[in-house]
PDB file of N, CA and C in Angstrom:
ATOM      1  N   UNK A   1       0.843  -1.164   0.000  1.00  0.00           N
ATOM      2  CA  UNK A   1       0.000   0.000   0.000  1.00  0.00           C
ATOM      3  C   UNK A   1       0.895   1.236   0.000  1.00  0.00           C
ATOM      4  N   UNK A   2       0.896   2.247  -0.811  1.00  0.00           N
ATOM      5  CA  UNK A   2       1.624   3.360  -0.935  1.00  0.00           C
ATOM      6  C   UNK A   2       1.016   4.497  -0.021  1.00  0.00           C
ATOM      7  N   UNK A   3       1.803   5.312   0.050  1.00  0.00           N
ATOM      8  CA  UNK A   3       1.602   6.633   1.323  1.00  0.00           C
ATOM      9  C   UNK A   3       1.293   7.549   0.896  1.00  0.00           C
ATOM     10  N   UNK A   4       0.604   8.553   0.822  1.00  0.00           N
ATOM     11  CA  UNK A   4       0.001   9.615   0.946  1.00  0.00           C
ATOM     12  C   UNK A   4       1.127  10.677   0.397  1.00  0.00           C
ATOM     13  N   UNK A   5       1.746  11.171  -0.911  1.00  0.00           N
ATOM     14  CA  UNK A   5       2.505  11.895  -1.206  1.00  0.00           C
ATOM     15  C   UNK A   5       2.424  13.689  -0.946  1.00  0.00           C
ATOM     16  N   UNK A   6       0.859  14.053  -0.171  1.00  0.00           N
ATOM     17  CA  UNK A   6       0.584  15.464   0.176  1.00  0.00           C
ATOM     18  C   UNK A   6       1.666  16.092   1.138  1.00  0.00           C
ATOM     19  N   UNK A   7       2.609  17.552   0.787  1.00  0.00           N
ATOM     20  CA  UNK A   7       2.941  17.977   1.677  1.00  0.00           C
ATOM     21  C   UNK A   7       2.214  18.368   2.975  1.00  0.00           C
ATOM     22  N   UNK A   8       2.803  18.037   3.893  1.00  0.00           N
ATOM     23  CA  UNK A   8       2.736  18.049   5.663  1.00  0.00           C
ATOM     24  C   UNK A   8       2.041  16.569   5.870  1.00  0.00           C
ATOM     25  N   UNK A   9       1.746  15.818   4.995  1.00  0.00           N
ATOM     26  CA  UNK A   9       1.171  14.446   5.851  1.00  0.00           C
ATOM     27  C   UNK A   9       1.876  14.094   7.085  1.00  0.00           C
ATOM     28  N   UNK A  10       1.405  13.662   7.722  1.00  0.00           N
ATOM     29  CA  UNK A  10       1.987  12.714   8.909  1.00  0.00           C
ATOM     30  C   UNK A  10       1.569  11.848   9.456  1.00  0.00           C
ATOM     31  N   UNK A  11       2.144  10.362   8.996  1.00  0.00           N
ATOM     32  CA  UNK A  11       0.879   9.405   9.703  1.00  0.00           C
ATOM     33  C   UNK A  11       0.928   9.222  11.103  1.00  0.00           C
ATOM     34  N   UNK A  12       0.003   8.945  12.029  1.00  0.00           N
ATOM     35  CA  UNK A  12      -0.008   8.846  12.988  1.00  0.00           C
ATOM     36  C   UNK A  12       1.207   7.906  13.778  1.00  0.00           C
ATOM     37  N   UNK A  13       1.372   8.166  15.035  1.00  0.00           N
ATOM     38  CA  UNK A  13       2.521   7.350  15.347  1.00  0.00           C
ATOM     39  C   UNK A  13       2.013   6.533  16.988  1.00  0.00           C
ATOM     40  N   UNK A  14       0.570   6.979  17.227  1.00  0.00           N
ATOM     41  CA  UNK A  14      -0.314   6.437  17.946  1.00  0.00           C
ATOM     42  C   UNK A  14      -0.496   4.876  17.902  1.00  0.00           C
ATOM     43  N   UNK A  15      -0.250   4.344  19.029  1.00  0.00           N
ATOM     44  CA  UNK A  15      -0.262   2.578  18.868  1.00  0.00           C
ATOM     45  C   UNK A  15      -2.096   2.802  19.219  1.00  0.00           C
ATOM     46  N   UNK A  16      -2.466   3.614  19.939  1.00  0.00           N
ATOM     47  CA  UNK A  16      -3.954   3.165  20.623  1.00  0.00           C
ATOM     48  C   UNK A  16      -4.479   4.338  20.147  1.00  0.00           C
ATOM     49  N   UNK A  17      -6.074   4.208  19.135  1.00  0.00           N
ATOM     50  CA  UNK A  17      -6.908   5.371  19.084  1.00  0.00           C
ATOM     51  C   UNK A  17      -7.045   6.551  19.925  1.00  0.00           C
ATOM     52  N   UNK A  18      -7.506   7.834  19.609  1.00  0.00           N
ATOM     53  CA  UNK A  18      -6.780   8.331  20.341  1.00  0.00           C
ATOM     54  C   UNK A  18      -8.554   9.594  19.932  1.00  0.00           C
ATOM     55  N   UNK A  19      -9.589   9.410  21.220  1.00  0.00           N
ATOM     56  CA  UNK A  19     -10.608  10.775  20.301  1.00  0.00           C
ATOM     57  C   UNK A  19     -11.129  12.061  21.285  1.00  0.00           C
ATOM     58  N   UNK A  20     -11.378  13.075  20.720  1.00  0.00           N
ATOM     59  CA  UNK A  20     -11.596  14.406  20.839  1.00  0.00           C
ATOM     60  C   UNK A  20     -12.424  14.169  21.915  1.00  0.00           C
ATOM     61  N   UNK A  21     -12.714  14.907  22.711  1.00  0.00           N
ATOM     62  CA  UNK A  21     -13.676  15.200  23.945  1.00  0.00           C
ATOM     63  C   UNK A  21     -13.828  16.443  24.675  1.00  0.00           C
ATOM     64  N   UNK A  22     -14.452  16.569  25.951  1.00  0.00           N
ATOM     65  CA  UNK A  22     -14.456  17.462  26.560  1.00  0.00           C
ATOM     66  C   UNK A  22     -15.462  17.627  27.501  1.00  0.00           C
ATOM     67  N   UNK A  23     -14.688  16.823  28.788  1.00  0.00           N
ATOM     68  CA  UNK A  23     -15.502  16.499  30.012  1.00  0.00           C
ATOM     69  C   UNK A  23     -14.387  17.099  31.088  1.00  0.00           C
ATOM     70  N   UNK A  24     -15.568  17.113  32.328  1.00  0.00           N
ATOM     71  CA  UNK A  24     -14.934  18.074  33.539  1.00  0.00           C
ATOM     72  C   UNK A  24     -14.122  17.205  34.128  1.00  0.00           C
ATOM     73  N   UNK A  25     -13.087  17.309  34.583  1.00  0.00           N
ATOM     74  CA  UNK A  25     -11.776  16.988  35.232  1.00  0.00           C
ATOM     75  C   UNK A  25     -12.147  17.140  36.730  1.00  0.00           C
ATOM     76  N   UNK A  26     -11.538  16.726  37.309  1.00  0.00           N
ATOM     77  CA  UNK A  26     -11.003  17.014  38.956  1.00  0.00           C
ATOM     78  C   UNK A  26      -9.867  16.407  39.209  1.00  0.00           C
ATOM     79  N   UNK A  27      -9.174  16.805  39.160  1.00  0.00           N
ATOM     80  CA  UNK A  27      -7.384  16.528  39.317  1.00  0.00           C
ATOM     81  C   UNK A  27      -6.755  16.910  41.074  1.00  0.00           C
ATOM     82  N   UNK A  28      -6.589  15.760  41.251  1.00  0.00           N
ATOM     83  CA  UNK A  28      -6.190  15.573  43.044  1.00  0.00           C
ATOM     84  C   UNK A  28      -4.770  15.005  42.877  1.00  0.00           C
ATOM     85  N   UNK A  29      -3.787  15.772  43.657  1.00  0.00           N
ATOM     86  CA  UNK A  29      -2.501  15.462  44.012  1.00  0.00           C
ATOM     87  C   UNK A  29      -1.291  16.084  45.052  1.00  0.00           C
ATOM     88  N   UNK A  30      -0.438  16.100  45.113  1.00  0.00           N
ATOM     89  CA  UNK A  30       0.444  16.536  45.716  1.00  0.00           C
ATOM     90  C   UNK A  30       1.777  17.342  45.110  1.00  0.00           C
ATOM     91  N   UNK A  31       2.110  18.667  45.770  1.00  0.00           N
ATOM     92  CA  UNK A  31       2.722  19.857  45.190  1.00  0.00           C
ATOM     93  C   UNK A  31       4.317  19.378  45.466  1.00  0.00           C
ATOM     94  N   UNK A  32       5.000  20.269  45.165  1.00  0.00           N
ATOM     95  CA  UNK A  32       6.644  19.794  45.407  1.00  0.00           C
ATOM     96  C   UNK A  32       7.274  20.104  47.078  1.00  0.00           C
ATOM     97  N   UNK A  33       5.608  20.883  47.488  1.00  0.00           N
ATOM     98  CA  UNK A  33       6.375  21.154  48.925  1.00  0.00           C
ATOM     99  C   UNK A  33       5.125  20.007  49.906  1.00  0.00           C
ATOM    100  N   UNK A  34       4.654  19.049  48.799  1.00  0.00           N
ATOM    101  CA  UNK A  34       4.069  17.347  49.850  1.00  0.00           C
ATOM    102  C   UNK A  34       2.597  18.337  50.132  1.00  0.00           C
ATOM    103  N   UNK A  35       2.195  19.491  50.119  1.00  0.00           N
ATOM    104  CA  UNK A  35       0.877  19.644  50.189  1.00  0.00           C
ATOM    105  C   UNK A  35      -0.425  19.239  49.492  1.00  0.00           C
ATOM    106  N   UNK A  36      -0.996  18.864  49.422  1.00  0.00           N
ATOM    107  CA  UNK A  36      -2.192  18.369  48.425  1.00  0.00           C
ATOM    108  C   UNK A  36      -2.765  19.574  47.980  1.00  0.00           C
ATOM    109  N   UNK A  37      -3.397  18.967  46.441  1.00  0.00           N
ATOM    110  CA  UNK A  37      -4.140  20.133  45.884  1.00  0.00           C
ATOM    111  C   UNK A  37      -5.263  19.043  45.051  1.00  0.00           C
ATOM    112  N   UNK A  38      -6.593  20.073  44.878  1.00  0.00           N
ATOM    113  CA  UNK A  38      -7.419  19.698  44.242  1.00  0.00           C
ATOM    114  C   UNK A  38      -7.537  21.168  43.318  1.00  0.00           C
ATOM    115  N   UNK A  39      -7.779  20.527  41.963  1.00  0.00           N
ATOM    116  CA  UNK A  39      -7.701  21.419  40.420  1.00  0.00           C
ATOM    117  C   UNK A  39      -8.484  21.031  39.735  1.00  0.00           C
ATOM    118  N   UNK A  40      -9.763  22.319  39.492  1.00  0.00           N
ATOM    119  CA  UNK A  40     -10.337  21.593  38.181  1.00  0.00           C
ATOM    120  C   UNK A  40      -9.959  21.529  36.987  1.00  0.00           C
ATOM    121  N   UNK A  41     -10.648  21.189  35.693  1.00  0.00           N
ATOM    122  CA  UNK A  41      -9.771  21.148  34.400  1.00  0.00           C
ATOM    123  C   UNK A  41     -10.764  20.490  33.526  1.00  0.00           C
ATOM    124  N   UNK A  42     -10.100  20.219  32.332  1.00  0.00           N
ATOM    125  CA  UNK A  42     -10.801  19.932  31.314  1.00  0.00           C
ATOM    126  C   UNK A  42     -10.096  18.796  30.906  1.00  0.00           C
ATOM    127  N   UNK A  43     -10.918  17.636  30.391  1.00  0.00           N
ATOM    128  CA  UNK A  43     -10.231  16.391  29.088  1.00  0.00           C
ATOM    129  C   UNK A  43     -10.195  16.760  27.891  1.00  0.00           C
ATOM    130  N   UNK A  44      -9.398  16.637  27.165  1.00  0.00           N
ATOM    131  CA  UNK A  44      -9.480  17.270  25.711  1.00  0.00           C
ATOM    132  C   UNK A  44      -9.135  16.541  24.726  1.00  0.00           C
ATOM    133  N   UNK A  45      -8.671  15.004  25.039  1.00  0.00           N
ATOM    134  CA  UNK A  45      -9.091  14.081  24.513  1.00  0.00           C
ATOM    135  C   UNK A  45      -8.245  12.487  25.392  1.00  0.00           C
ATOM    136  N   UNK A  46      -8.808  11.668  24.898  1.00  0.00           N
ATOM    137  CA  UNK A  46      -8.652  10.078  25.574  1.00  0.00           C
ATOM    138  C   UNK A  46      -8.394   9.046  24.856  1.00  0.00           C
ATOM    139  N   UNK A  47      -7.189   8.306  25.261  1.00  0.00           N
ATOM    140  CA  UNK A  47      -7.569   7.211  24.805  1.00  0.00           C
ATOM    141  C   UNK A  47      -7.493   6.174  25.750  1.00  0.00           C
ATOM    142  N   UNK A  48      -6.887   5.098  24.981  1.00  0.00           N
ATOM    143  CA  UNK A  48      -7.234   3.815  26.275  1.00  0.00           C
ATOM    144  C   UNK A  48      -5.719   3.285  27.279  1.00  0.00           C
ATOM    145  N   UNK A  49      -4.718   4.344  26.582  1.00  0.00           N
ATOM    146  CA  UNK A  49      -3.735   4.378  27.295  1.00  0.00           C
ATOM    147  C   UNK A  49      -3.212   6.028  28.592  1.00  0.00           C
ATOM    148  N   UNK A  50      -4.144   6.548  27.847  1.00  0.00           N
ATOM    149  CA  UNK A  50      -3.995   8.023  28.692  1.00  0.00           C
ATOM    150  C   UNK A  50      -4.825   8.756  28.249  1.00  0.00           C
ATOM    151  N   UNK A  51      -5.072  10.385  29.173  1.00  0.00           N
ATOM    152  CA  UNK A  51      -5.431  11.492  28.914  1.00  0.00           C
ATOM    153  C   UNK A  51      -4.772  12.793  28.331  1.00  0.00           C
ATOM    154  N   UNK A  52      -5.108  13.577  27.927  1.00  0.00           N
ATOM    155  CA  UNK A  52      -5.096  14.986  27.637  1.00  0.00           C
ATOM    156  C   UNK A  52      -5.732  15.774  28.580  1.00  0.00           C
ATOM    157  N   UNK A  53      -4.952  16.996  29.867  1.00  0.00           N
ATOM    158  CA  UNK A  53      -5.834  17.774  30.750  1.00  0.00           C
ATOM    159  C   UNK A  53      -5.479  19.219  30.539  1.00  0.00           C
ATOM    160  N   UNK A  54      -6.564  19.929  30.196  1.00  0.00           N
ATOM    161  CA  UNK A  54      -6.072  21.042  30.136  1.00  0.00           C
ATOM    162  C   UNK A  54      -6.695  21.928  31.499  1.00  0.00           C
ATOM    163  N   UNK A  55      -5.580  22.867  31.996  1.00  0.00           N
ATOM    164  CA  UNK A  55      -6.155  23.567  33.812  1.00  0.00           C
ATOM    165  C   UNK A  55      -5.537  24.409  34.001  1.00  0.00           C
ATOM    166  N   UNK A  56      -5.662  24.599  34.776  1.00  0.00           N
ATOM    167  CA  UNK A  56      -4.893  26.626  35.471  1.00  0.00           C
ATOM    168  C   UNK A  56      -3.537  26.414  35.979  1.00  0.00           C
ATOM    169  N   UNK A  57      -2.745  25.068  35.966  1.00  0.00           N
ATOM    170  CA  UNK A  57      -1.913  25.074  37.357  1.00  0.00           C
ATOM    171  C   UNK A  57      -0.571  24.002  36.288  1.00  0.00           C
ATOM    172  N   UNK A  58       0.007  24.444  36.854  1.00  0.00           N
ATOM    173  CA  UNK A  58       1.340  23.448  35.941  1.00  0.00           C
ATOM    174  C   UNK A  58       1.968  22.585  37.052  1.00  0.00           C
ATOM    175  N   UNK A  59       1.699  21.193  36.521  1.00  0.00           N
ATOM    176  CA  UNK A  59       2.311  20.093  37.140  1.00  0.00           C
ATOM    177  C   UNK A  59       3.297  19.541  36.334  1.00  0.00           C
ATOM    178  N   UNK A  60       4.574  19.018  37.522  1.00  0.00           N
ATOM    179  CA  UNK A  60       5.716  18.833  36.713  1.00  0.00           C
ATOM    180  C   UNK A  60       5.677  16.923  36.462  1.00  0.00           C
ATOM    181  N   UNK A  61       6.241  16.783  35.158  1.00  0.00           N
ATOM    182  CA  UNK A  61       6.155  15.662  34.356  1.00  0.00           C
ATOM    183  C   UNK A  61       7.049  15.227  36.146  1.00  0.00           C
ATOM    184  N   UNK A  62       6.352  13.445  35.418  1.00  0.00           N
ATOM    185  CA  UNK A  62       6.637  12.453  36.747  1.00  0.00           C
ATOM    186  C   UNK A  62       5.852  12.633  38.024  1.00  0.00           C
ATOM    187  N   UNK A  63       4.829  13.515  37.934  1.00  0.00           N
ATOM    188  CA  UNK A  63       3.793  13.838  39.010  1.00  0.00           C
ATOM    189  C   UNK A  63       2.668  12.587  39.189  1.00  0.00           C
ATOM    190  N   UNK A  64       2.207  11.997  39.945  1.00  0.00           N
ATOM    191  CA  UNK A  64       1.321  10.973  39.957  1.00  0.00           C
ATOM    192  C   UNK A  64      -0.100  11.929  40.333  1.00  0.00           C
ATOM    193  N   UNK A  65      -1.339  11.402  40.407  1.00  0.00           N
ATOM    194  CA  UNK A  65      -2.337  12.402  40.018  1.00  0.00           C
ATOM    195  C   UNK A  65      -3.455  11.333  40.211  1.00  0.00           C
ATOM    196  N   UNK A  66      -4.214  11.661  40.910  1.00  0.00           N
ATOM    197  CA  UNK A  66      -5.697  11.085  40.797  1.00  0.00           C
ATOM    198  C   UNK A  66      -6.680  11.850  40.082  1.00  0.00           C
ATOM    199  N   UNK A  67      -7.334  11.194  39.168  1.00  0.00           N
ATOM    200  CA  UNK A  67      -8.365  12.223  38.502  1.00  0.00           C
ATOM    201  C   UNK A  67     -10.172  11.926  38.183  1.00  0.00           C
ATOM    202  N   UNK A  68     -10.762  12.240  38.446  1.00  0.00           N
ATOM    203  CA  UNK A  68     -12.502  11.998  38.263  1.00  0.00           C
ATOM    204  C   UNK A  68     -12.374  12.596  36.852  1.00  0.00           C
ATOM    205  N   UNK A  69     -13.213  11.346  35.884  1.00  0.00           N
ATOM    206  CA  UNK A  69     -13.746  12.392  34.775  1.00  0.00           C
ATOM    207  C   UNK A  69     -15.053  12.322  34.765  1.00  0.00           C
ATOM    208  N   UNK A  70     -15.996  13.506  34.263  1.00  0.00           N
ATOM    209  CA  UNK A  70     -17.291  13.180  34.306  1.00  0.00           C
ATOM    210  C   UNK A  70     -17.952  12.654  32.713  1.00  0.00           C
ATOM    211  N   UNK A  71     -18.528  11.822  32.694  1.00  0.00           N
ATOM    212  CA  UNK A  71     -19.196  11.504  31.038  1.00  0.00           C
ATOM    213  C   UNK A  71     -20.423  12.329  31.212  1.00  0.00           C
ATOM    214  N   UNK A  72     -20.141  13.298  30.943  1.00  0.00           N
ATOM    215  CA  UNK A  72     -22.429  14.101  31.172  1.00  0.00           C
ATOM    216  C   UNK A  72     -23.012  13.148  29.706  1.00  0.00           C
ATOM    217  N   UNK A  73     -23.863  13.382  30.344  1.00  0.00           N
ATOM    218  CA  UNK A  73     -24.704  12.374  29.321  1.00  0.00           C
ATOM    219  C   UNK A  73     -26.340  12.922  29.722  1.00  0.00           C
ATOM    220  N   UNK A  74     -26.758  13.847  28.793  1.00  0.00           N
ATOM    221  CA  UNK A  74     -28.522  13.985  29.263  1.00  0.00           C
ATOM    222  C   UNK A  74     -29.491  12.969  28.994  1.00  0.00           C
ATOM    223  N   UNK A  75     -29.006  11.568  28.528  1.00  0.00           N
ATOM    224  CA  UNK A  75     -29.849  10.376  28.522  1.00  0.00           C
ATOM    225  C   UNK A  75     -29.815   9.872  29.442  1.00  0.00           C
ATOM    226  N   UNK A  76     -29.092   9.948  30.433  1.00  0.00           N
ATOM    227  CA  UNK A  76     -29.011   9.024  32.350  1.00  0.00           C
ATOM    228  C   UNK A  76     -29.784  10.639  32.496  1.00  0.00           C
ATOM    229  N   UNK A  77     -30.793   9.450  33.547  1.00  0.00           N
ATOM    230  CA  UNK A  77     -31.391  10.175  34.888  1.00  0.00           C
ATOM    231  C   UNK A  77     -30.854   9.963  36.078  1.00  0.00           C
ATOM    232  N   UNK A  78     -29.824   8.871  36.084  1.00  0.00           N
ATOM    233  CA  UNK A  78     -29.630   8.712  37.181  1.00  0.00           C
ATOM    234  C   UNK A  78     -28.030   9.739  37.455  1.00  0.00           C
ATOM    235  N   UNK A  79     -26.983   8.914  37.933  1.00  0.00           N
ATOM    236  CA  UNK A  79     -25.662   9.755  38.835  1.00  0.00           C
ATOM    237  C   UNK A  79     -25.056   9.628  37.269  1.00  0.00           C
ATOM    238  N   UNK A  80     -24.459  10.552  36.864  1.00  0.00           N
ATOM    239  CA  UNK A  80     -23.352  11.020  35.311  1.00  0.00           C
ATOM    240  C   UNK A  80     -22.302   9.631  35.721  1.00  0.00           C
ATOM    241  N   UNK A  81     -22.064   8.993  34.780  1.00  0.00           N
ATOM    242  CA  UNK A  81     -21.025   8.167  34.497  1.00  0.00           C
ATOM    243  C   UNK A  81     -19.461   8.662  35.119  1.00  0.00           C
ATOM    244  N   UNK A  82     -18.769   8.162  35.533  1.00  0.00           N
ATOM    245  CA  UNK A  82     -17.080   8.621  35.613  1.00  0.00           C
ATOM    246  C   UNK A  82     -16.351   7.350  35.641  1.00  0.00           C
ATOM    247  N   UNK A  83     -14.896   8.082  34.957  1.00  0.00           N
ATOM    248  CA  UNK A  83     -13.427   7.631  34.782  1.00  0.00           C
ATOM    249  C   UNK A  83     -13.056   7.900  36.356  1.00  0.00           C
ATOM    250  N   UNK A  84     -12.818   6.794  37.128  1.00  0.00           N
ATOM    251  CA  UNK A  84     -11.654   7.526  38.194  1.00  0.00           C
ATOM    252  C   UNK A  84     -10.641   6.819  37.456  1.00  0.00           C
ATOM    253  N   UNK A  85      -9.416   7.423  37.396  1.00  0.00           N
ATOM    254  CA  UNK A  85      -7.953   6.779  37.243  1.00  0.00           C
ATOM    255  C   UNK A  85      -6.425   7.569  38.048  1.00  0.00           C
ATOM    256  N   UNK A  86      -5.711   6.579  37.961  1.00  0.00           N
ATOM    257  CA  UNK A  86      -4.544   7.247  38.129  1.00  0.00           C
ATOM    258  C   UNK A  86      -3.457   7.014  37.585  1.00  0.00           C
ATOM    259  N   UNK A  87      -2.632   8.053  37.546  1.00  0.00           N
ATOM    260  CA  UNK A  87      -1.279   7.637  36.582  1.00  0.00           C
ATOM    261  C   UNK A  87      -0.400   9.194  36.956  1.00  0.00           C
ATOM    262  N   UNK A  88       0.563   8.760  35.553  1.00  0.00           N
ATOM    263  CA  UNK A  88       1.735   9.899  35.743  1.00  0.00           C
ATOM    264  C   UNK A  88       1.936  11.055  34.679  1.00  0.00           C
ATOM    265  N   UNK A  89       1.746  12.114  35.273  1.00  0.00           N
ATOM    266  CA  UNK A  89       2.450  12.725  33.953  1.00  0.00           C
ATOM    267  C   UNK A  89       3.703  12.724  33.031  1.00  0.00           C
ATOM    268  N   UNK A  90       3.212  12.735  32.143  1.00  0.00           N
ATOM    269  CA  UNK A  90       4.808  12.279  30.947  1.00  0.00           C
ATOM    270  C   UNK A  90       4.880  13.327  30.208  1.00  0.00           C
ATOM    271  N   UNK A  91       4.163  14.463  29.989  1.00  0.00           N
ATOM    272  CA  UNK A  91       4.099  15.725  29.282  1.00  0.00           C
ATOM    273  C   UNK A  91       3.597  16.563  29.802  1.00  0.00           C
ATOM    274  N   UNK A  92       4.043  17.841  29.563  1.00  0.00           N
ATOM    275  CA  UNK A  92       3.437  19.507  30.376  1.00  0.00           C
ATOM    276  C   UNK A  92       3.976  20.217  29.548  1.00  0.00           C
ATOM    277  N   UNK A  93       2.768  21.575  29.182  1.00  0.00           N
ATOM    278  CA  UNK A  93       3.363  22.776  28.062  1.00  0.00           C
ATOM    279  C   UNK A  93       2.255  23.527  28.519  1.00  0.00           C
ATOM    280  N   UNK A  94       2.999  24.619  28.557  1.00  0.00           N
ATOM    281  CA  UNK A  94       1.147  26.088  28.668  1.00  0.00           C
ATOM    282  C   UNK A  94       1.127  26.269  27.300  1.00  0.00           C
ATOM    283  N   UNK A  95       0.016  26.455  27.185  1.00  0.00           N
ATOM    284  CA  UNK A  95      -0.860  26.844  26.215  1.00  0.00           C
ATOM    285  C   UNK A  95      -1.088  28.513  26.375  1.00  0.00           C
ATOM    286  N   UNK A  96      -0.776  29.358  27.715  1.00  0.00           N
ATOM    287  CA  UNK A  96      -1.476  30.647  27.563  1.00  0.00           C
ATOM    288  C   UNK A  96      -0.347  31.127  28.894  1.00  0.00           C
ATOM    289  N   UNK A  97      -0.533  32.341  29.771  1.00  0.00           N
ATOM    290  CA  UNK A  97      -0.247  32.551  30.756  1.00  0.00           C
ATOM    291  C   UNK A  97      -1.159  31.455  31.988  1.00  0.00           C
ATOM    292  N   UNK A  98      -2.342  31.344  31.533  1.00  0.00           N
ATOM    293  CA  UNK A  98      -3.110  30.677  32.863  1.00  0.00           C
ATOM    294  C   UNK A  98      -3.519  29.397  32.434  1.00  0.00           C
ATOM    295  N   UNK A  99      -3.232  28.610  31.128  1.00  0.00           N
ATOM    296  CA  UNK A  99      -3.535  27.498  31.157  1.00  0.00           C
ATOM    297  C   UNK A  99      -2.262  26.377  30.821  1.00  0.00           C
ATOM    298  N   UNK A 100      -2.176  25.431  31.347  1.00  0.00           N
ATOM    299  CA  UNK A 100      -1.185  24.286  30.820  1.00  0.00           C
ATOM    300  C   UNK A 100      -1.936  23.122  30.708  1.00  0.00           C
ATOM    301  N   UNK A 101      -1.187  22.279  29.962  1.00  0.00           N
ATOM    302  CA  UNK A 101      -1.961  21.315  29.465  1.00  0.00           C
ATOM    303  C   UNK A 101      -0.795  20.152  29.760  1.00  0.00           C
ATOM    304  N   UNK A 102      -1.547  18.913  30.359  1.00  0.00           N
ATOM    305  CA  UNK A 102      -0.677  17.774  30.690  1.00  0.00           C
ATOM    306  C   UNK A 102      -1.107  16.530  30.195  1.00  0.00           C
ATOM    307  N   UNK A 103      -0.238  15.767  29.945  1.00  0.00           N
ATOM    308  CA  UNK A 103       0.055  14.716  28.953  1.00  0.00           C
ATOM    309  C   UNK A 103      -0.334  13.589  30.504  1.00  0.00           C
ATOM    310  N   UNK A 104      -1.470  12.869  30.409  1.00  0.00           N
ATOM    311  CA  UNK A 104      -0.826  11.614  31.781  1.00  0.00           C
ATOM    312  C   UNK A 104      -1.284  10.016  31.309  1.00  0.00           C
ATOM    313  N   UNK A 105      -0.230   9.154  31.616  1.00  0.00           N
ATOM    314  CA  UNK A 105      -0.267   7.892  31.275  1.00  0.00           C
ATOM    315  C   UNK A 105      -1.314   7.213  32.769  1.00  0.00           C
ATOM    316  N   UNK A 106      -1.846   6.537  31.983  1.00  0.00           N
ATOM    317  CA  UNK A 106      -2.806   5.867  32.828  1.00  0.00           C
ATOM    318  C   UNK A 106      -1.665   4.508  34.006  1.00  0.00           C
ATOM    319  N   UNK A 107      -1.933   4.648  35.173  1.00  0.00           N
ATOM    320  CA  UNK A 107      -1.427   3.198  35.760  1.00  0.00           C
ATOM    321  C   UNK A 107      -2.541   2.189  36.012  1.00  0.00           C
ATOM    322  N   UNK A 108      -3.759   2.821  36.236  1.00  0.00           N
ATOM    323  CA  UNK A 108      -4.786   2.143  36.744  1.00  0.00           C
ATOM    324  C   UNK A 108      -6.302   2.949  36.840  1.00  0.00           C
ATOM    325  N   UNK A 109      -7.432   2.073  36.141  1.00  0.00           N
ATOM    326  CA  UNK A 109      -8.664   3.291  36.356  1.00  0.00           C
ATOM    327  C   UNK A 109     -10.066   2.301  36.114  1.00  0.00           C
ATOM    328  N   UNK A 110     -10.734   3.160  36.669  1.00  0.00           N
ATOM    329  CA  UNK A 110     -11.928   2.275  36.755  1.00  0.00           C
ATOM    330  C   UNK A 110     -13.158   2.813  36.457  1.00  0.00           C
ATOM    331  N   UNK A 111     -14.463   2.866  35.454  1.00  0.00           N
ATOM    332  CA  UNK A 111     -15.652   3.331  35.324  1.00  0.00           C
ATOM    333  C   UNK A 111     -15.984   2.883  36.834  1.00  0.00           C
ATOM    334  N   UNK A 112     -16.945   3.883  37.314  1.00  0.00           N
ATOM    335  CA  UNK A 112     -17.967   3.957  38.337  1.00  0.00           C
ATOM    336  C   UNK A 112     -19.520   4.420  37.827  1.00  0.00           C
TER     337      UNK A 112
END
């Protein structure tokens, strides 16, 4: 099968799908001086090996992190679906003066 000869192609280099979203975050962890913090934030996309978070607060790569995601869904009447998981960050970049965005590998997570 031949490749795509358009300048800027780039094929993906993603082993695991990887799709767009945008559900509320709650990001729980610990600062460099051992204090805990809770941060809200945004998912901005998922896959089945990690997240995309975008939030107000810059955490440094190798940070471990507990996080709630919410699935809103206006077809449940009942409690909104969630991701709890946890893992590490492996990427951090701001995007603005007040937002950064972090890269985190999943270690472990569970629908509730």
């Amino acid at each position: 099968m031949s490749k795509p000869t358009e300048i800027g192609y780039s094929p993906e280099r993603r082993l695991k799908p990887r799709f767009i979203c945008d559900y509320p975050a709650l990001i729980q962890g610990f600062d460099e001086n051992g204090l805990s913090f809770q941060e809200k934030g945004r998912a901005i996309n998922l896959s089945r090996n990690g997240v995309n978070i975008v939030m107000n607060r810059e955490i440094r790569v190798g940070m471990e992190l507990s996080i709630s995601l919410a699935f809103n869904t206006n077809l449940l009447q009942l409690e909104t679906p969630r991701l709890i998981l946890h893992g590490t960050v492996v990427r951090g970049q701001f995007l603005s003066d007040t937002l950064y965005q972090i890269a985190i590998k999943f270690q472990e997570y569970k629908f509730i």
